[in-house]
N, C-alpha and C. Protein backbone atom coordinates (compact mmCIF):
# COMPACT_ATOMS: atom_id res chain seq x y z
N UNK A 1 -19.29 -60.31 -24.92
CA UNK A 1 -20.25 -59.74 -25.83
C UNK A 1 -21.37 -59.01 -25.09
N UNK A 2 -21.64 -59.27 -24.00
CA UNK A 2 -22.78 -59.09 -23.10
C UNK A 2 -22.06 -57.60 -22.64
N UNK A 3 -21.22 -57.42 -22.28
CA UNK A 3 -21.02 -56.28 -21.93
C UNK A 3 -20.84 -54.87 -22.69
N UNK A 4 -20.68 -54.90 -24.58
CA UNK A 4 -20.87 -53.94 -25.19
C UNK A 4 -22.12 -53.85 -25.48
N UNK A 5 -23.30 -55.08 -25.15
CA UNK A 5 -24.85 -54.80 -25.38
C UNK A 5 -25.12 -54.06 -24.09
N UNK A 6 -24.92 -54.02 -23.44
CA UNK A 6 -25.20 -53.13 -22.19
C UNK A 6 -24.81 -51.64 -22.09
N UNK A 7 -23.79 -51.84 -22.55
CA UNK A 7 -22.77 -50.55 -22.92
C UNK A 7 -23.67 -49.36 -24.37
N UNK A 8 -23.86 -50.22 -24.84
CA UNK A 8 -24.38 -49.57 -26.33
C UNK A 8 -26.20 -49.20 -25.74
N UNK A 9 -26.42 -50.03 -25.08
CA UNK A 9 -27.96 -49.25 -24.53
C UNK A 9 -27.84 -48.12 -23.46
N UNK A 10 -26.88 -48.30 -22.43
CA UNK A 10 -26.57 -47.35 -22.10
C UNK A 10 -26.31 -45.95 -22.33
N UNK A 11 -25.20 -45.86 -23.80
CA UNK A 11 -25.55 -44.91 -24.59
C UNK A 11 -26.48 -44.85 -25.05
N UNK A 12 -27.14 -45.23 -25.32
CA UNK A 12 -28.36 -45.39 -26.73
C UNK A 12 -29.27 -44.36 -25.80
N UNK A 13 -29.43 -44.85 -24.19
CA UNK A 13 -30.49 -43.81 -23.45
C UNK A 13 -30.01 -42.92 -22.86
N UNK A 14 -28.94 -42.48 -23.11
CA UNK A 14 -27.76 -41.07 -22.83
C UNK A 14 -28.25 -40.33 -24.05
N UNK A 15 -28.44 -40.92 -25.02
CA UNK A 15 -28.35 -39.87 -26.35
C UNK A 15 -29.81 -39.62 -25.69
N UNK A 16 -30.71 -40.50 -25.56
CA UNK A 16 -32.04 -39.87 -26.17
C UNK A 16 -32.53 -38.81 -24.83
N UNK A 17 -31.75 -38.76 -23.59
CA UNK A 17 -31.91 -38.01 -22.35
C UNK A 17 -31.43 -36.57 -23.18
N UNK A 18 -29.88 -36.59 -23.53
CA UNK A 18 -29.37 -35.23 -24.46
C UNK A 18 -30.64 -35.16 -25.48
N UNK A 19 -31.25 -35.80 -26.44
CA UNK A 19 -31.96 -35.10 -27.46
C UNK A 19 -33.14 -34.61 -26.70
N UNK A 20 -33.69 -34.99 -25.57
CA UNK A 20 -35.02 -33.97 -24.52
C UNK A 20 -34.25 -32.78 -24.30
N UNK A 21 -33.07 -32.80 -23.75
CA UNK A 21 -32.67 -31.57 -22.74
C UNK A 21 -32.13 -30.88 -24.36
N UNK A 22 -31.93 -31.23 -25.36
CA UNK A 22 -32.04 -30.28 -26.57
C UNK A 22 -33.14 -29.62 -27.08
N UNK A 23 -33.93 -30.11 -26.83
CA UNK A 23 -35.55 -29.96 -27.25
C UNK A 23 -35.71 -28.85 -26.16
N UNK A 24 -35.62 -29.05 -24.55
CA UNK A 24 -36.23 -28.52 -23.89
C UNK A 24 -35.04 -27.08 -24.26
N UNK A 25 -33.95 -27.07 -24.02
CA UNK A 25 -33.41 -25.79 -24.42
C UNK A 25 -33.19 -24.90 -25.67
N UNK A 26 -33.69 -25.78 -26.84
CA UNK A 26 -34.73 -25.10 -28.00
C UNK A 26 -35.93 -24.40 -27.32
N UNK A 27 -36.75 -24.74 -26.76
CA UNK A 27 -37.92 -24.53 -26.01
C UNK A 27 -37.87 -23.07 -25.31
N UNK A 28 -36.68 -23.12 -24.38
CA UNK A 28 -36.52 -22.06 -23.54
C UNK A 28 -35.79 -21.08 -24.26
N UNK A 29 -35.48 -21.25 -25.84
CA UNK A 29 -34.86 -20.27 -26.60
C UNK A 29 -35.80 -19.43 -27.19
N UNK A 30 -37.10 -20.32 -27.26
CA UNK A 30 -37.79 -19.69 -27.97
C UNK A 30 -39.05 -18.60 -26.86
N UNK A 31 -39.20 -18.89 -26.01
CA UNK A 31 -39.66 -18.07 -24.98
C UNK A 31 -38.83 -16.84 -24.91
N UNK A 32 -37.36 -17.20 -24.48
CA UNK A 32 -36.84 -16.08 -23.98
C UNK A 32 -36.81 -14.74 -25.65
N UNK A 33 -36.45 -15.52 -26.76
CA UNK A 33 -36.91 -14.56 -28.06
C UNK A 33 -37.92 -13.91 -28.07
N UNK A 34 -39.66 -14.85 -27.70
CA UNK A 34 -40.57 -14.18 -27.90
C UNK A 34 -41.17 -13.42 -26.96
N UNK A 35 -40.31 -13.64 -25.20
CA UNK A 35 -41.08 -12.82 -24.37
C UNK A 35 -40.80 -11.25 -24.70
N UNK A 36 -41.95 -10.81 -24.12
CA UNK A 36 -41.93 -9.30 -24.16
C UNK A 36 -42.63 -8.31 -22.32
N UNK A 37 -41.55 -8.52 -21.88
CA UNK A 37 -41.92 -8.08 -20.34
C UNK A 37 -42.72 -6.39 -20.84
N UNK A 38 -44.06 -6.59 -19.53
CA UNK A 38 -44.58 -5.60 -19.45
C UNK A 38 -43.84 -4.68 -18.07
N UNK A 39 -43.27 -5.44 -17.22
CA UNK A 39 -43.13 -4.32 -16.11
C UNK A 39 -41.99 -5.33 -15.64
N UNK A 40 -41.44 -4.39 -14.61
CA UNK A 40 -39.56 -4.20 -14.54
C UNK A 40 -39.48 -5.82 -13.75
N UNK A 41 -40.88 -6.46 -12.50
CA UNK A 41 -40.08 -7.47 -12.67
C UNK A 41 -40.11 -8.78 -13.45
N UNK A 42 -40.42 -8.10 -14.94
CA UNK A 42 -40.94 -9.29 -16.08
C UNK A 42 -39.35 -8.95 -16.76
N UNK A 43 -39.00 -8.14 -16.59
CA UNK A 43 -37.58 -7.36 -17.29
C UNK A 43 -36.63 -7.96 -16.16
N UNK A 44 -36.30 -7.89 -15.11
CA UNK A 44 -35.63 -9.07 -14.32
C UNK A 44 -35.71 -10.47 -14.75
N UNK A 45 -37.23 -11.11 -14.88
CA UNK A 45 -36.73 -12.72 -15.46
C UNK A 45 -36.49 -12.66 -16.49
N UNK A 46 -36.90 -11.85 -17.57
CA UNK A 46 -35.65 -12.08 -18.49
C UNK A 46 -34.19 -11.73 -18.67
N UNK A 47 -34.14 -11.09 -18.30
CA UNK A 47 -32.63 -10.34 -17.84
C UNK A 47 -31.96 -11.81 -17.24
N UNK A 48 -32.44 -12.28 -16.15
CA UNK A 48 -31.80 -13.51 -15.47
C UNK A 48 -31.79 -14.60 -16.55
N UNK A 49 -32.78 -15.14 -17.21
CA UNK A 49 -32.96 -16.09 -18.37
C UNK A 49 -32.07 -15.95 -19.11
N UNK A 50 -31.23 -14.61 -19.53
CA UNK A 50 -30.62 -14.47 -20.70
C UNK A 50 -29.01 -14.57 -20.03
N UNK A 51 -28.77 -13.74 -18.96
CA UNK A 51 -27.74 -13.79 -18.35
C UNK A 51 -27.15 -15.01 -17.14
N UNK A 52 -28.54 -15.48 -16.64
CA UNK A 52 -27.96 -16.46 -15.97
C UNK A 52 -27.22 -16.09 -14.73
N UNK A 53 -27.04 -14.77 -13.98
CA UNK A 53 -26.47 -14.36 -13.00
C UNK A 53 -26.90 -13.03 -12.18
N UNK A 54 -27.55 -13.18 -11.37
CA UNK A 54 -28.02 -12.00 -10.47
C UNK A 54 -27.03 -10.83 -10.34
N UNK A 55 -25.96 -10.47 -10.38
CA UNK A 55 -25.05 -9.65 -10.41
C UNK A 55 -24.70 -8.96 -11.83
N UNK A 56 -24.96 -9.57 -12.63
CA UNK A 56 -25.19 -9.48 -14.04
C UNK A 56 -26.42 -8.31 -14.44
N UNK A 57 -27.55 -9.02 -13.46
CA UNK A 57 -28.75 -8.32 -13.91
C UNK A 57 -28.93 -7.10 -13.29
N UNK A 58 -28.15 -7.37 -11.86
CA UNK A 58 -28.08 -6.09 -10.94
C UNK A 58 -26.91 -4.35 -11.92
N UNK A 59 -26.08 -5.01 -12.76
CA UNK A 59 -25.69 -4.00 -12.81
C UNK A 59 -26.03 -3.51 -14.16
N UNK A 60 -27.00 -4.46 -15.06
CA UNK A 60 -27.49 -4.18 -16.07
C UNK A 60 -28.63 -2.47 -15.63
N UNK A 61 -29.66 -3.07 -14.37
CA UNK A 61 -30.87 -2.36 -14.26
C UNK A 61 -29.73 -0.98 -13.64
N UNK A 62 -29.11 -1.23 -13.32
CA UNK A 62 -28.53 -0.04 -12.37
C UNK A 62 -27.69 0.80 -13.31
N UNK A 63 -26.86 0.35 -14.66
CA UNK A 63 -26.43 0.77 -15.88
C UNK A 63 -28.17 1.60 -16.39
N UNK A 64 -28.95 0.95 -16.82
CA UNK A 64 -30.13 1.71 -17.36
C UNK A 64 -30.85 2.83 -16.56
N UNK A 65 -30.34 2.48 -15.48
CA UNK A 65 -30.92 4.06 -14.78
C UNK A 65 -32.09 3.51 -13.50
N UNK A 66 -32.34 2.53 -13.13
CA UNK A 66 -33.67 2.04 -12.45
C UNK A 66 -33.13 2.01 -11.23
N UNK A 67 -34.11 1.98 -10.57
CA UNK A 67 -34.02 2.28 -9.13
C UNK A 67 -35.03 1.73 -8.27
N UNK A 68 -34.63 0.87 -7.13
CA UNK A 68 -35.77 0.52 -6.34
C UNK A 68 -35.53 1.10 -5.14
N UNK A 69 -37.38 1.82 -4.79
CA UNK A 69 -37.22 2.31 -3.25
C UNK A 69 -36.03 3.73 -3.22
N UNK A 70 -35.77 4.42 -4.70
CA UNK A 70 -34.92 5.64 -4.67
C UNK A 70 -33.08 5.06 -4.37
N UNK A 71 -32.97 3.90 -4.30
CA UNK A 71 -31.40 3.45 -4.51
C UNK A 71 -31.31 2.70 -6.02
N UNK A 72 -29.94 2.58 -5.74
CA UNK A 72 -29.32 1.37 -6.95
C UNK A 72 -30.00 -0.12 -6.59
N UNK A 73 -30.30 -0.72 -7.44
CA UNK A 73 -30.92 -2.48 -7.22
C UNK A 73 -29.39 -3.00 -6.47
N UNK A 74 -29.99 -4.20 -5.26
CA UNK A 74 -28.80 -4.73 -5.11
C UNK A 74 -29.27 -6.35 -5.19
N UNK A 75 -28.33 -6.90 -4.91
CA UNK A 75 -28.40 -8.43 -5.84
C UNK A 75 -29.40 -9.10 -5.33
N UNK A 76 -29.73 -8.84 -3.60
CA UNK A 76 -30.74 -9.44 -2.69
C UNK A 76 -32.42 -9.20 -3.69
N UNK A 77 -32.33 -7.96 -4.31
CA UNK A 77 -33.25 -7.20 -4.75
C UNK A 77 -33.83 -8.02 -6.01
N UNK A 78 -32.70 -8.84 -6.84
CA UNK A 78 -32.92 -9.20 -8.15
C UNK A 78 -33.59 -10.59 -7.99
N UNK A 79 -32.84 -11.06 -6.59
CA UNK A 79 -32.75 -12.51 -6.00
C UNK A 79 -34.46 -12.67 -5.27
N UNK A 80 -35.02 -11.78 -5.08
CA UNK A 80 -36.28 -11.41 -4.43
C UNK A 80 -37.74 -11.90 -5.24
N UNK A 81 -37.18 -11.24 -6.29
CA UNK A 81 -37.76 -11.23 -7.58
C UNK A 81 -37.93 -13.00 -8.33
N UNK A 82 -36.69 -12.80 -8.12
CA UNK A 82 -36.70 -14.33 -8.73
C UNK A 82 -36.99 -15.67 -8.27
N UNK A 83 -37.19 -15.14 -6.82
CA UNK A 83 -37.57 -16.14 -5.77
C UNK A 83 -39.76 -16.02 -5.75
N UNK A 84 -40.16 -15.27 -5.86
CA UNK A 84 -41.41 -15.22 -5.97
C UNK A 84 -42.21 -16.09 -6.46
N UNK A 85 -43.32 -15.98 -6.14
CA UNK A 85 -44.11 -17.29 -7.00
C UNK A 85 -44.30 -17.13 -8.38
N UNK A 86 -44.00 -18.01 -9.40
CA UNK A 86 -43.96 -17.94 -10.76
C UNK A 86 -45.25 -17.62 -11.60
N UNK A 87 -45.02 -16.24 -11.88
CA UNK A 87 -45.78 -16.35 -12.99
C UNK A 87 -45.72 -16.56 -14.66
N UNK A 88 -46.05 -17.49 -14.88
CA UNK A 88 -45.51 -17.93 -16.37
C UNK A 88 -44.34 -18.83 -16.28
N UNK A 89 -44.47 -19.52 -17.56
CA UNK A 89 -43.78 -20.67 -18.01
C UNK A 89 -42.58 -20.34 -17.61
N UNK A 90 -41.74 -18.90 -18.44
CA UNK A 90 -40.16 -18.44 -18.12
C UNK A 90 -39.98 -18.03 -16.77
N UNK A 91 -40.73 -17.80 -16.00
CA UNK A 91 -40.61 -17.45 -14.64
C UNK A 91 -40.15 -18.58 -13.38
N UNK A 92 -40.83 -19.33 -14.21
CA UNK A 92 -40.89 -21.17 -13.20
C UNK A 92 -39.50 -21.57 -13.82
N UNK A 93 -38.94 -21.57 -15.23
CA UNK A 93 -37.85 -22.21 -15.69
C UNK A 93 -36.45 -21.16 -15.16
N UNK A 94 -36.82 -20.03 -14.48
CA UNK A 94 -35.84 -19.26 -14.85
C UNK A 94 -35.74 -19.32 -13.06
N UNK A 95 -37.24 -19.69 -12.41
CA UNK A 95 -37.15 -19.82 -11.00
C UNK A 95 -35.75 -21.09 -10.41
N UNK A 96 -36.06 -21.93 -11.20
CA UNK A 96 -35.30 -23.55 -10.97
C UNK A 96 -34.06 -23.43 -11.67
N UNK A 97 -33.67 -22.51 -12.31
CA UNK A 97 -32.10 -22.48 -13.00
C UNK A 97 -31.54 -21.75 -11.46
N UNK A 98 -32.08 -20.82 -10.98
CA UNK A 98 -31.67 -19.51 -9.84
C UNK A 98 -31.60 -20.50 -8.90
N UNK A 99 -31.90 -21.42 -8.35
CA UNK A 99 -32.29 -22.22 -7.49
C UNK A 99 -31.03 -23.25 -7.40
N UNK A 100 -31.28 -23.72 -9.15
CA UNK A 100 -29.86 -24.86 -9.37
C UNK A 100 -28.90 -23.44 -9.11
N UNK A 101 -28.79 -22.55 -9.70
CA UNK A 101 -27.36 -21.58 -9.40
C UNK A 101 -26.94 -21.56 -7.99
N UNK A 102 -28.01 -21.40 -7.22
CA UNK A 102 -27.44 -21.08 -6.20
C UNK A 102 -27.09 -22.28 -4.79
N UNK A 103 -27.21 -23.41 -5.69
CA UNK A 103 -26.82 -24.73 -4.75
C UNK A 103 -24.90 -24.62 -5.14
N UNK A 104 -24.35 -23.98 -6.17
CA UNK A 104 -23.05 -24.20 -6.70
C UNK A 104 -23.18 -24.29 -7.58
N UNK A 105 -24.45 -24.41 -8.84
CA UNK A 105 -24.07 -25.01 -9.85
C UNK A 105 -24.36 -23.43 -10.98
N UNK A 106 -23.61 -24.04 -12.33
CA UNK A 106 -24.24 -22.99 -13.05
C UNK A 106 -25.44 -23.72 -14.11
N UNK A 107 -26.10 -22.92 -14.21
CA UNK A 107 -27.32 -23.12 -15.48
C UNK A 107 -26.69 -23.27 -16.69
C-alpha cells in the first residue's frame, strides 16, 4: 500500500511541475503576440522566439531583403545577437532556449 502512496504523490508533483511550465509557456505566448520589435535586432529575438532555430531566422532576414555589413546574415550573425546581454523579458527567455538549443536540445 505504501508504495502507490508514494507513487500517487509523485505524480501528484509531476502534474503540478507540468501545470507551471503551462503557465510559464502561456506566458511566453503572450509576449511573443504582444511584442512589437523596434529595430532589426528586436526582429531577430522574435524571429528566434517564434522559430526556435537560427538557420530559420537566417534565411527568413535574408528572404526579406536585410543585410548586415552589405552581405546576406549568416547564422554566426543571428547567434551574436542572441547571445548579447538581454534586454527584456523575451530576450532573457529566448537567450536560455538558444543556449538549451545549442547544448543538443530543442526548445
Amino acid at each position: 500500500m505504501k508504495m502507490k502512496q508514494i507513487n500517487l504523490a509523485n505524480r501528484k508533483e509531476y502534474i503540478e511541475q507540468l501545470k507551471k511550465e503551462i503557465e510559464h509557456q502561456e506566458h511566453v505566448i503572450k509576449m511573443i503576440e504582444s511584442y512589437e520589435p523596434t529595430n532589426l535586432d528586436q526582429e531577430i529575438i522574435l524571429e528566434y522566439a517564434i522559430q526556435g532555430a537560427v538557420k530559420a531566422v537566417t534565411d527568413k532576414l535574408n528572404s526579406d531583403g536585410h543585410r548586415f555589413e552589405g552581405r546576406k546574415y549568416l547564422t554566426n550573425d543571428i547567434s551574436d545577437v542572441i547571445r548579447k546581454k538581454p534586454v527584456g523579458e523575451l530576450h532573457e527567455i529566448t537567450k536560455k532556449a538558444f543556449e538549451h538549443n545549442s547544448k543538443g536540445f530543442r526548445y
